[in-house]
C-alpha atoms as a PDB file:
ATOM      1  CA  UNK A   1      55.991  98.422  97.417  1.00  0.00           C
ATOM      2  CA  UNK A   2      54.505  95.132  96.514  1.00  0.00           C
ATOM      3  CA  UNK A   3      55.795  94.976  93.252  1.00  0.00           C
ATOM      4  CA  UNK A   4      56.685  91.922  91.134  1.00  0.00           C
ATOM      5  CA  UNK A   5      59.664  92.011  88.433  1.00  0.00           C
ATOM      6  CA  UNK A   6      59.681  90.486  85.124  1.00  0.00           C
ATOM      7  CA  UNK A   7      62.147  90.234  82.804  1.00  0.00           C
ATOM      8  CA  UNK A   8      61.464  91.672  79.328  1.00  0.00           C
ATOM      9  CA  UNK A   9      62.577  90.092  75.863  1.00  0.00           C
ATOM     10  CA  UNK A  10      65.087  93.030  75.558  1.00  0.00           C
ATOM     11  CA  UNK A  11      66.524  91.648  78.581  1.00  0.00           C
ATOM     12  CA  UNK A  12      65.609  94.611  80.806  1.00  0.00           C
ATOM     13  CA  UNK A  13      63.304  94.846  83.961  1.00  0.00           C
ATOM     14  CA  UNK A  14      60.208  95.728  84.339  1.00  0.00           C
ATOM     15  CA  UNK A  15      57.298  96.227  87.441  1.00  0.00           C
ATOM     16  CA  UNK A  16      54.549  93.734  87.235  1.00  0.00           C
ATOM     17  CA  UNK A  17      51.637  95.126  89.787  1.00  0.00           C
ATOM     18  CA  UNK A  18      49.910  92.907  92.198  1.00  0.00           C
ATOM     19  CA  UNK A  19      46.629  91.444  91.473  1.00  0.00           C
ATOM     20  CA  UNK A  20      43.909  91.877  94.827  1.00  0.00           C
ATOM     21  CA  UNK A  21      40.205  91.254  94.751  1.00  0.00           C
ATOM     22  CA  UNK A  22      37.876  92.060  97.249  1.00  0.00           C
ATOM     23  CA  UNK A  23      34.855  89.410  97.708  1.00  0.00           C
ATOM     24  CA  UNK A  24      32.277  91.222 100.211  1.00  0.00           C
ATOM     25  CA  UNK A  25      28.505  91.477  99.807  1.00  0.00           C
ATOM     26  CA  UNK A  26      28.973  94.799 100.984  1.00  0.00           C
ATOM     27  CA  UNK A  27      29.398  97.467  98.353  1.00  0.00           C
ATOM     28  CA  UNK A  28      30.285 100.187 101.075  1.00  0.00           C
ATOM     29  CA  UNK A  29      33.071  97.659 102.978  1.00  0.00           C
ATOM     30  CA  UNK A  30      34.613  96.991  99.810  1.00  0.00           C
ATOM     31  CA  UNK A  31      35.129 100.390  98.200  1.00  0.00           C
ATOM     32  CA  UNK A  32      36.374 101.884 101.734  1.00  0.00           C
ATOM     33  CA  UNK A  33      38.381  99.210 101.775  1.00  0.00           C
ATOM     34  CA  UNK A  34      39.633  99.264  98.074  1.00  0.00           C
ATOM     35  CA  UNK A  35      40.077 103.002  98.588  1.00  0.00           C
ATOM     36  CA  UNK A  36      42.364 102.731 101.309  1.00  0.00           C
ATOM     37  CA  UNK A  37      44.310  99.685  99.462  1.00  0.00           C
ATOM     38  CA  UNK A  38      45.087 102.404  96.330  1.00  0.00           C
ATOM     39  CA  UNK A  39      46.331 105.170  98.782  1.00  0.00           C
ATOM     40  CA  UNK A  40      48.554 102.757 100.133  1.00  0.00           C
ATOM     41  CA  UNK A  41      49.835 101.315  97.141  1.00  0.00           C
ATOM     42  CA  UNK A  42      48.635 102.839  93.411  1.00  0.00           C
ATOM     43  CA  UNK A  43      50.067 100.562  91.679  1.00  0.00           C
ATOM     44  CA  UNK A  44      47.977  97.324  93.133  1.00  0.00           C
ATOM     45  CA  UNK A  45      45.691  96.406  90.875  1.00  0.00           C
ATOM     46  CA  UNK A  46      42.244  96.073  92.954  1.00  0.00           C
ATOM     47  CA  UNK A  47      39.119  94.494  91.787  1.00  0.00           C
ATOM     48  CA  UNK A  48      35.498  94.497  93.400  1.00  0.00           C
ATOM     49  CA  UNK A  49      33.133  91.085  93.242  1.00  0.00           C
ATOM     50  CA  UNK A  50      30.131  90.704  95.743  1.00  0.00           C
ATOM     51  CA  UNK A  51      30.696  86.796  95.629  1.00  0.00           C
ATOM     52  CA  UNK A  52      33.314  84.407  95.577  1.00  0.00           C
ATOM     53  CA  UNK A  53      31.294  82.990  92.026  1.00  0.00           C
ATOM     54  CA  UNK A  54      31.300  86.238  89.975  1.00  0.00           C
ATOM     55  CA  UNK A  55      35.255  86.772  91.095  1.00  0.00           C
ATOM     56  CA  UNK A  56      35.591  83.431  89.476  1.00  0.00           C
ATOM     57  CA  UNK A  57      33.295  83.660  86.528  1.00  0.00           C
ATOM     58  CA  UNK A  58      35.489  87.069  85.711  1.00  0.00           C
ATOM     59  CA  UNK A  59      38.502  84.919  86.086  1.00  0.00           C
ATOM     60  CA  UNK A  60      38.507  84.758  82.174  1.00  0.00           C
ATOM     61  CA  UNK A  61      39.318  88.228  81.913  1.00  0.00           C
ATOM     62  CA  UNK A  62      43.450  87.125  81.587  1.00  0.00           C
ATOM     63  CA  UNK A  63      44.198  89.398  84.730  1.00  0.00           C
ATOM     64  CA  UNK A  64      45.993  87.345  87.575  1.00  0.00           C
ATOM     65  CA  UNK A  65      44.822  86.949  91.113  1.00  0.00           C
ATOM     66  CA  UNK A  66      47.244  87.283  93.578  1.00  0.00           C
ATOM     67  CA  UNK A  67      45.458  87.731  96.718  1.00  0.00           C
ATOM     68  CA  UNK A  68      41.492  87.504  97.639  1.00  0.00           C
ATOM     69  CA  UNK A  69      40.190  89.456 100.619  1.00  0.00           C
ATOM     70  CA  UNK A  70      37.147  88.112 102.239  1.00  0.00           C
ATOM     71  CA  UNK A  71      34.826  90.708 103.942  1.00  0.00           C
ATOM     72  CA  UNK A  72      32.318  90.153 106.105  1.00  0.00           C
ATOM     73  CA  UNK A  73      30.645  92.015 108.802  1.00  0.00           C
ATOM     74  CA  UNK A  74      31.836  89.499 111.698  1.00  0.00           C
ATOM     75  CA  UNK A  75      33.530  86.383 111.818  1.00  0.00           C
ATOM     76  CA  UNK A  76      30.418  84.315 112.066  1.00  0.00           C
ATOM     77  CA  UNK A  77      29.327  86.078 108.616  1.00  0.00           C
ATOM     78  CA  UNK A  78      32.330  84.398 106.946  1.00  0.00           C
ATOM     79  CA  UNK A  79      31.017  81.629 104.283  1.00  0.00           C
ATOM     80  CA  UNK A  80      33.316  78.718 104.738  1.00  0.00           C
ATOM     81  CA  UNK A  81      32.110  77.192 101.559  1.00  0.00           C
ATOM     82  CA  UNK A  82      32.845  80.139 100.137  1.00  0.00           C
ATOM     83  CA  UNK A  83      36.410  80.542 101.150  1.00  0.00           C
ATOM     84  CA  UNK A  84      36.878  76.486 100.114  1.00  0.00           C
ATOM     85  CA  UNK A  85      35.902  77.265  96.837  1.00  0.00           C
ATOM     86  CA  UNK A  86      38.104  79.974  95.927  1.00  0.00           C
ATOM     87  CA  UNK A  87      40.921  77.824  97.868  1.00  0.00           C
ATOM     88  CA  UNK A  88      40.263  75.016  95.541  1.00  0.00           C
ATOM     89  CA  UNK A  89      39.732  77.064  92.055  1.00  0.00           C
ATOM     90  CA  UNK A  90      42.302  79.732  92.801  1.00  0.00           C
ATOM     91  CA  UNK A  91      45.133  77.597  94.839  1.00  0.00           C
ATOM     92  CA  UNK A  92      47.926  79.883  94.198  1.00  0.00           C
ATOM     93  CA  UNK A  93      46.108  83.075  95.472  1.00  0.00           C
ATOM     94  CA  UNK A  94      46.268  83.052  99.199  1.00  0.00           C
ATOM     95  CA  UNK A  95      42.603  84.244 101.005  1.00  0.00           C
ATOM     96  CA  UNK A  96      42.626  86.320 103.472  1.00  0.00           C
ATOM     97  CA  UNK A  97      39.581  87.288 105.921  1.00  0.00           C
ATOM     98  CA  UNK A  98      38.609  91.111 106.840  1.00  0.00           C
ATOM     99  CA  UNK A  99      35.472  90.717 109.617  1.00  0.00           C
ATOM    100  CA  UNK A 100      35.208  91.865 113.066  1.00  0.00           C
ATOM    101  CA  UNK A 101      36.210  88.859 115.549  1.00  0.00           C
ATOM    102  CA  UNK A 102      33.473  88.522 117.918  1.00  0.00           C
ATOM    103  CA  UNK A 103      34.053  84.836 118.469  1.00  0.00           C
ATOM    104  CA  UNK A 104      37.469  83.642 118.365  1.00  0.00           C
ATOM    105  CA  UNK A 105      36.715  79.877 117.831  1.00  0.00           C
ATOM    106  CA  UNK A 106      35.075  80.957 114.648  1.00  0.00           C
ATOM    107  CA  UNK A 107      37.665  83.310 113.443  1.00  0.00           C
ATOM    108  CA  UNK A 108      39.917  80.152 114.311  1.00  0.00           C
ATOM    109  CA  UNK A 109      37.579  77.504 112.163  1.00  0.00           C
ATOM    110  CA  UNK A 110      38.491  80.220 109.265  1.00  0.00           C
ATOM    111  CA  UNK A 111      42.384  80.081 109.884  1.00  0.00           C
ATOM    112  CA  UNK A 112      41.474  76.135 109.711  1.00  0.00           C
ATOM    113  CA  UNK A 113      39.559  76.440 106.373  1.00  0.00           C
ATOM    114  CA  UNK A 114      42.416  77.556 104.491  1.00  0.00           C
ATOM    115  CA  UNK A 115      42.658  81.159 105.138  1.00  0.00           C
ATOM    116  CA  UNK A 116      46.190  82.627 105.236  1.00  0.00           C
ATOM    117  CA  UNK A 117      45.567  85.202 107.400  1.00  0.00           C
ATOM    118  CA  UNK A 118      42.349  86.570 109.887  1.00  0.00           C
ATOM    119  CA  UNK A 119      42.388  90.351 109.822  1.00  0.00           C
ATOM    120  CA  UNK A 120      40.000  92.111 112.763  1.00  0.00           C
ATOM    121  CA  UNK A 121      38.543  95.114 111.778  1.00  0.00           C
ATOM    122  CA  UNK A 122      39.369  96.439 115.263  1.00  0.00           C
ATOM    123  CA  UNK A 123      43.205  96.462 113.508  1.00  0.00           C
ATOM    124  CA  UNK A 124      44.645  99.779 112.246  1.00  0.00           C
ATOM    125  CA  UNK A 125      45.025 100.725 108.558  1.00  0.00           C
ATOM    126  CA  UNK A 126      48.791 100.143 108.960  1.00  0.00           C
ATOM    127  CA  UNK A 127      49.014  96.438 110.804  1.00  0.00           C
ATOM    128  CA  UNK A 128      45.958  95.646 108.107  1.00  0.00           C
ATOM    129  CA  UNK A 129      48.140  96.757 105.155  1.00  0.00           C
ATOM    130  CA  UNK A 130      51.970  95.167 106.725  1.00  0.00           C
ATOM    131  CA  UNK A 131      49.325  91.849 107.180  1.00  0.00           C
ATOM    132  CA  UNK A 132      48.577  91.996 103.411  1.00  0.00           C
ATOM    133  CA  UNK A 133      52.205  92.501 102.876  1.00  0.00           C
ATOM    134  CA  UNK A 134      53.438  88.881 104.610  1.00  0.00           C
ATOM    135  CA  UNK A 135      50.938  87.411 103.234  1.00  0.00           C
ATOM    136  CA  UNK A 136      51.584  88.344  99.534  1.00  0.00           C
ATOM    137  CA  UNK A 137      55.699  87.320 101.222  1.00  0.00           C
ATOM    138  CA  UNK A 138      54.238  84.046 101.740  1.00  0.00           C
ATOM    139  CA  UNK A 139      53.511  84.064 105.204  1.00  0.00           C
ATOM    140  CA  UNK A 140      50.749  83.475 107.511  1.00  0.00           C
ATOM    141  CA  UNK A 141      48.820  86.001 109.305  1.00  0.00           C
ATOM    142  CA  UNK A 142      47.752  85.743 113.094  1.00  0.00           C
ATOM    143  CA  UNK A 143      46.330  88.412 115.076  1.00  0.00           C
ATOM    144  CA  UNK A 144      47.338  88.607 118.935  1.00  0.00           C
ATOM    145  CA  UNK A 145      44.127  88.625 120.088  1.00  0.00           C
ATOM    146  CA  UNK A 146      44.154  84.746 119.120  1.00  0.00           C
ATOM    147  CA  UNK A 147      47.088  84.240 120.386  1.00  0.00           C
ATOM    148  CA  UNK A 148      45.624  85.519 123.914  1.00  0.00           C
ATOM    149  CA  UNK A 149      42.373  83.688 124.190  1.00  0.00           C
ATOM    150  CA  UNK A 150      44.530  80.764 123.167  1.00  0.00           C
ATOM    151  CA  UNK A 151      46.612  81.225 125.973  1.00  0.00           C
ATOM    152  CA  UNK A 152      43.710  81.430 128.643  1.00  0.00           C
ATOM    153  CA  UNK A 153      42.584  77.895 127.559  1.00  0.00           C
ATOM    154  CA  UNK A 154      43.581  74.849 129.436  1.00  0.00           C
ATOM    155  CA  UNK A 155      45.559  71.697 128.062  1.00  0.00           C
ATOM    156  CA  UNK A 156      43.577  69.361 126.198  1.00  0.00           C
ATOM    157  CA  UNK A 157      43.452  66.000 127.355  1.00  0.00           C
ATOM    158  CA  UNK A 158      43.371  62.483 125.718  1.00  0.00           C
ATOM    159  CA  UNK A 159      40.447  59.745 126.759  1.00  0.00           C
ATOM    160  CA  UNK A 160      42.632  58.459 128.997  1.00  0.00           C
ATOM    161  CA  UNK A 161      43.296  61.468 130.473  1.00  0.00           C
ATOM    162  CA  UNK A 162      46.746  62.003 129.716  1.00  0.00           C
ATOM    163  CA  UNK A 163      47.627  65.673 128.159  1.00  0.00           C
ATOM    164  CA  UNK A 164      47.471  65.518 123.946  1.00  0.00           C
ATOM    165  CA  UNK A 165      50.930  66.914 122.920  1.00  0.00           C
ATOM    166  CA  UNK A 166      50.477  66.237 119.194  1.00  0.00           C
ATOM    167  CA  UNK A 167      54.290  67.890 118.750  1.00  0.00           C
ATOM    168  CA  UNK A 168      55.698  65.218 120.901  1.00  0.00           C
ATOM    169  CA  UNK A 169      56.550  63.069 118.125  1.00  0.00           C
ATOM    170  CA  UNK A 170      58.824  65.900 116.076  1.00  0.00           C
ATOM    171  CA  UNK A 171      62.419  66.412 116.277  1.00  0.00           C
ATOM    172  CA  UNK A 172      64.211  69.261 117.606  1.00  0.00           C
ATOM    173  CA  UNK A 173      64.739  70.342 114.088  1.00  0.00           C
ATOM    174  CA  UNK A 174      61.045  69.599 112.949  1.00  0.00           C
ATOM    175  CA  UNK A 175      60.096  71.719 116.030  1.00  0.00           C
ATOM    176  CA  UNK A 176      63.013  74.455 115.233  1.00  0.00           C
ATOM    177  CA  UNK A 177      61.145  74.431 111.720  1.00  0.00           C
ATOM    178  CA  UNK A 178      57.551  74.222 113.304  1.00  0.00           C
ATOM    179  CA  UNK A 179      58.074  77.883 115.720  1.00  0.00           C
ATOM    180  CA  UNK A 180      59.089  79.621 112.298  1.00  0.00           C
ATOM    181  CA  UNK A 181      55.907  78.410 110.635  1.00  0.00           C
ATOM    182  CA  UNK A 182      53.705  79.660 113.497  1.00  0.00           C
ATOM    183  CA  UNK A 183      55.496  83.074 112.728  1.00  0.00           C
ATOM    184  CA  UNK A 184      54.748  83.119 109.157  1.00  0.00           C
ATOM    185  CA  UNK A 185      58.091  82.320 107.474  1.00  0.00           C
ATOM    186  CA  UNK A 186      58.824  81.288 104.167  1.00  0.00           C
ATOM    187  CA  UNK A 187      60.502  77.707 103.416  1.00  0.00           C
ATOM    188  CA  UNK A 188      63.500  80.566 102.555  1.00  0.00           C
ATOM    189  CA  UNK A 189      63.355  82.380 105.551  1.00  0.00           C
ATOM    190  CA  UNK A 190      63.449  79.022 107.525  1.00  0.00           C
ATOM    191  CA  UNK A 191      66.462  77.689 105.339  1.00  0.00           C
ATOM    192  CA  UNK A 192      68.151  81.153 106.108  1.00  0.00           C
ATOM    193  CA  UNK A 193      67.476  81.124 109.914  1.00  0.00           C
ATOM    194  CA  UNK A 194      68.535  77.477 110.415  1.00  0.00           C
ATOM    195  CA  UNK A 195      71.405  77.321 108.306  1.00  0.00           C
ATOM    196  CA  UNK A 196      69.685  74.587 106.076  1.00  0.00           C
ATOM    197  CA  UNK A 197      68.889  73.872 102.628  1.00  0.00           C
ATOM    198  CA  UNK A 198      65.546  74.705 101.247  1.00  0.00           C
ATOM    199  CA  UNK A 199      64.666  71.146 100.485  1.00  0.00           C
ATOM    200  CA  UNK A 200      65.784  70.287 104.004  1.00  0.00           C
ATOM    201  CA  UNK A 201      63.100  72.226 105.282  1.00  0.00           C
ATOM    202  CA  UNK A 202      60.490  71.394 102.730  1.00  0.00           C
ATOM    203  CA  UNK A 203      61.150  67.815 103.927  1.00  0.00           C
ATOM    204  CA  UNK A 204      60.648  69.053 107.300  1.00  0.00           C
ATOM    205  CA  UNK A 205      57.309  70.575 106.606  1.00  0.00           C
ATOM    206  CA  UNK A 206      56.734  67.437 104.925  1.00  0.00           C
ATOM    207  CA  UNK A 207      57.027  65.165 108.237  1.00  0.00           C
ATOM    208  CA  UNK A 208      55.896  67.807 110.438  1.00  0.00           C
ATOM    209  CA  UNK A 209      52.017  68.223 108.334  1.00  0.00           C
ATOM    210  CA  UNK A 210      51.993  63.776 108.333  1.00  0.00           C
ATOM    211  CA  UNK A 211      53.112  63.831 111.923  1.00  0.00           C
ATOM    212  CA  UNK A 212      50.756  66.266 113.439  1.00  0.00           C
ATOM    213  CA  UNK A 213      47.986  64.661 111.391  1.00  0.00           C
ATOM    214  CA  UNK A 214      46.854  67.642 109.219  1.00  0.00           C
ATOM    215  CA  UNK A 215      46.699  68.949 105.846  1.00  0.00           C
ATOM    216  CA  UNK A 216      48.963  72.300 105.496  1.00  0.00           C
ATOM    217  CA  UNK A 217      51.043  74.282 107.036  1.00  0.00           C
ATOM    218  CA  UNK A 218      48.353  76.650 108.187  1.00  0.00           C
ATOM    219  CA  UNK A 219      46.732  74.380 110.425  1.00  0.00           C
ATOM    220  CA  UNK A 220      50.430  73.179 111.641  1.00  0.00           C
ATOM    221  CA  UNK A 221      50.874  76.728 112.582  1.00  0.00           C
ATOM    222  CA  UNK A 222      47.304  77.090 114.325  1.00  0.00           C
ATOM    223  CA  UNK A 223      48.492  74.041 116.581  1.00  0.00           C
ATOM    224  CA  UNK A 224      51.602  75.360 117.072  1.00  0.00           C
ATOM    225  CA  UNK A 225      50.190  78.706 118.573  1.00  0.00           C
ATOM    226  CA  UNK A 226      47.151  76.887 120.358  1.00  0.00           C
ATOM    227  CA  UNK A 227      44.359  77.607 117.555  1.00  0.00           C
ATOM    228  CA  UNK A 228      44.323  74.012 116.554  1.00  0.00           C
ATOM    229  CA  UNK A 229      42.328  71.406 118.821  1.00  0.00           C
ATOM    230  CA  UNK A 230      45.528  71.269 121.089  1.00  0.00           C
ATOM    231  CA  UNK A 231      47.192  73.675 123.108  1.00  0.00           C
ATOM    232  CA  UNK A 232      50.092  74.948 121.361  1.00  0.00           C
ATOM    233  CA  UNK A 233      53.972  74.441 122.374  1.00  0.00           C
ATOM    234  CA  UNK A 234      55.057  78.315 121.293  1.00  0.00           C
ATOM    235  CA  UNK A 235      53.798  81.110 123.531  1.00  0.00           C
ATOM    236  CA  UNK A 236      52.562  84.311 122.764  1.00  0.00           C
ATOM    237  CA  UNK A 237      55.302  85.701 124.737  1.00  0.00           C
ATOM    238  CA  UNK A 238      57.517  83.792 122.834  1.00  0.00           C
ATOM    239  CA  UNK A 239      56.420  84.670 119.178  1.00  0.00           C
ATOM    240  CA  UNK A 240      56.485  88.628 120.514  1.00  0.00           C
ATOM    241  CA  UNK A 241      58.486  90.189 118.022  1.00  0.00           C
ATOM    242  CA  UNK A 242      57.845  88.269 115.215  1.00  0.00           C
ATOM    243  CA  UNK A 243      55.520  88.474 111.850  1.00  0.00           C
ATOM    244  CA  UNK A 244      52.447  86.690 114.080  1.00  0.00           C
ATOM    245  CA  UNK A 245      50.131  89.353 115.917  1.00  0.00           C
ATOM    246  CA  UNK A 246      48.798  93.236 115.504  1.00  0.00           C
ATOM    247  CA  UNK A 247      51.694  94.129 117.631  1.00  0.00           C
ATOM    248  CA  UNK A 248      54.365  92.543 115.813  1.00  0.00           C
ATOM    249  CA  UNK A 249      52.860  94.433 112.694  1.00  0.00           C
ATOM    250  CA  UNK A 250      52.879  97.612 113.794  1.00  0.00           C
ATOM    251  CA  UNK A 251      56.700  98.192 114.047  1.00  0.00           C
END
C-alpha cells in the first residue's frame, strides 16, 4: 500500500495518502484509468486535469503531487513540451507516460525527456500498477519491449569508425553502480547491494552522469540498457529478474 507516514505532534503515527494526477486530453482514458487506480489502492488520492497547465494552475489548491501520469493515445501523441514543463515546475513529482508504443524511438525520446517511466498500454493492470509502485520507490521504469528492439540494433560507431563505448571511461565500481541504475534502484538500494555508503554512491552517480556526458540518471540508465544514442553494456538477459521490464513486474 503506497502509503506515506508522518509523525504527529502527540508523537504517534499516522498514514499520509499519495498524491497522483492524471494529465490526458481524454476524459474517457483518464477516468478508466483513475477508476482502476482507486480499486487498486483507495486510499491514493487521484486527481483529473486535461492539460499539463490546468494541473499546474490547480497546484494552489495546498494538495501535494506525488506522481503525474501522462496519457496519450500513442507514443507519438506524447507532448514533450508538455512533459518538460511539469518536469521543471513540479521537480519532485516524477512523470510517468501511459500511451500505446507504436514507435519505440519515440517512446525512447520520452524516457530521454525526463520521464521516469514509459508504460504501454499493451501492459496488464497489474505490471501497470507494480510500475507506479517503483516509481513512487524511486525507481525508473522500463518496459521489455525496449529493452528488445534495443537489442536488435547494431553498435554505434564513432567518425572514425571505431565502436562508441561511452561507459569505457567508468570504473568497475561506477559500472557496478551504473547496472543498478538501469534496474531502477534507489541511491539506498545501491548502497545496500554494494556494501557502500550512500554518499559513496551519490558520488558515483555524480561521475558516472559527467562521464557519460548527460544530465540525470534517467538518461544514464537509457544508455546503459541501449535506449540512449549508444548501444548499451547491460543486456536484457542480464537485467531479467530485476525492477526493468513487464516481465520483471509481473512476479
Amino acid at each position: 500500500m503506497n502509503l506515506l507516514r508522518a509523525s504527529t505532534g502527540d508523537g504517534t503515527v499516522a498514514a499520509v495518502a499519495r498524491g497522483l494526477a492524471i494529465v490526458d486530453h481524454s476524459r474517457l482514458r483518464r477516468e478508466c484509468l483513475h477508476l482502476a487506480l482507486v480499486q487498486h489502492n483507495p486510499h491514493w488520492r487521484i486527481s483529473e486535469f486535461g492539460t499539463a497547465e490546468e494541473l499546474l494552475r490547480g497546484g494552489n489548491t495546498g494538495e501535494s503531487v506525488d506522481l503525474v501520469i501522462i496519457g496519450a493515445a500513442t507514443a507519438e501523441h506524447v507532448d514533450l513540451a508538455q512533459l518538460g514543463l511539469l518536469r521543471e515546475k513540479l521537480p519532485d513529482a516524477p512523470v510517468v507516460v501511459v500511451a500505446e508504443n507504436g514507435d519505440p524511438h519515440r517512446a525512447r525520446q520520452v524516457l530521454s525527456a525526463g520521464a521516469r517511466g514509459f508504460l504501454p498500454t499493451s501492459l496488464s493492470l497489474k505490471v501497470l500498477i507494480g510500475a507506479l509502485d517503483l516509481v513512487l520507490a524511486g525507481g525508473v521504469y522500463v518496459p521489455s519491449s525496449l529493452l528488445d528492439a534495443a537489442a536488435q540494433r547494431p553498435a554505434g560507431w564513432d567518425g572514425a569508425g571505431r565502436p562508441v563505448e561511452p561507459w569505457s571511461e567508468l570504473t568497475r565500481r561506477q559500472r557496478d553502480v551504473l547496472g543498478l541504475i538501469s534496474q531502477g534502484k534507489s541511491n539506498k538500494l545501491i548502497a545496500d547491494a554494494l556494501s557502500m555508503s550512500e554518499s559513496t554512491v551519490k558520488a558515483h552517480v555524480k561521475q558516472i552522469i559527467k562521464r557519460l556526458h548527460v544530465s540525470n540518471r534517467t538518461q544514464a540508465a537509457l544508455i546503459a540498457t541501449g535506449h540512449g544514442p549508444f548501444p548499451g553494456p547491460f543486456s536484457p538477459a542480464a537485467l531479467n529478474g530485476t525492477h526493468v521490464g513487464d516481465s520483471a513486474m509481473a512476479k
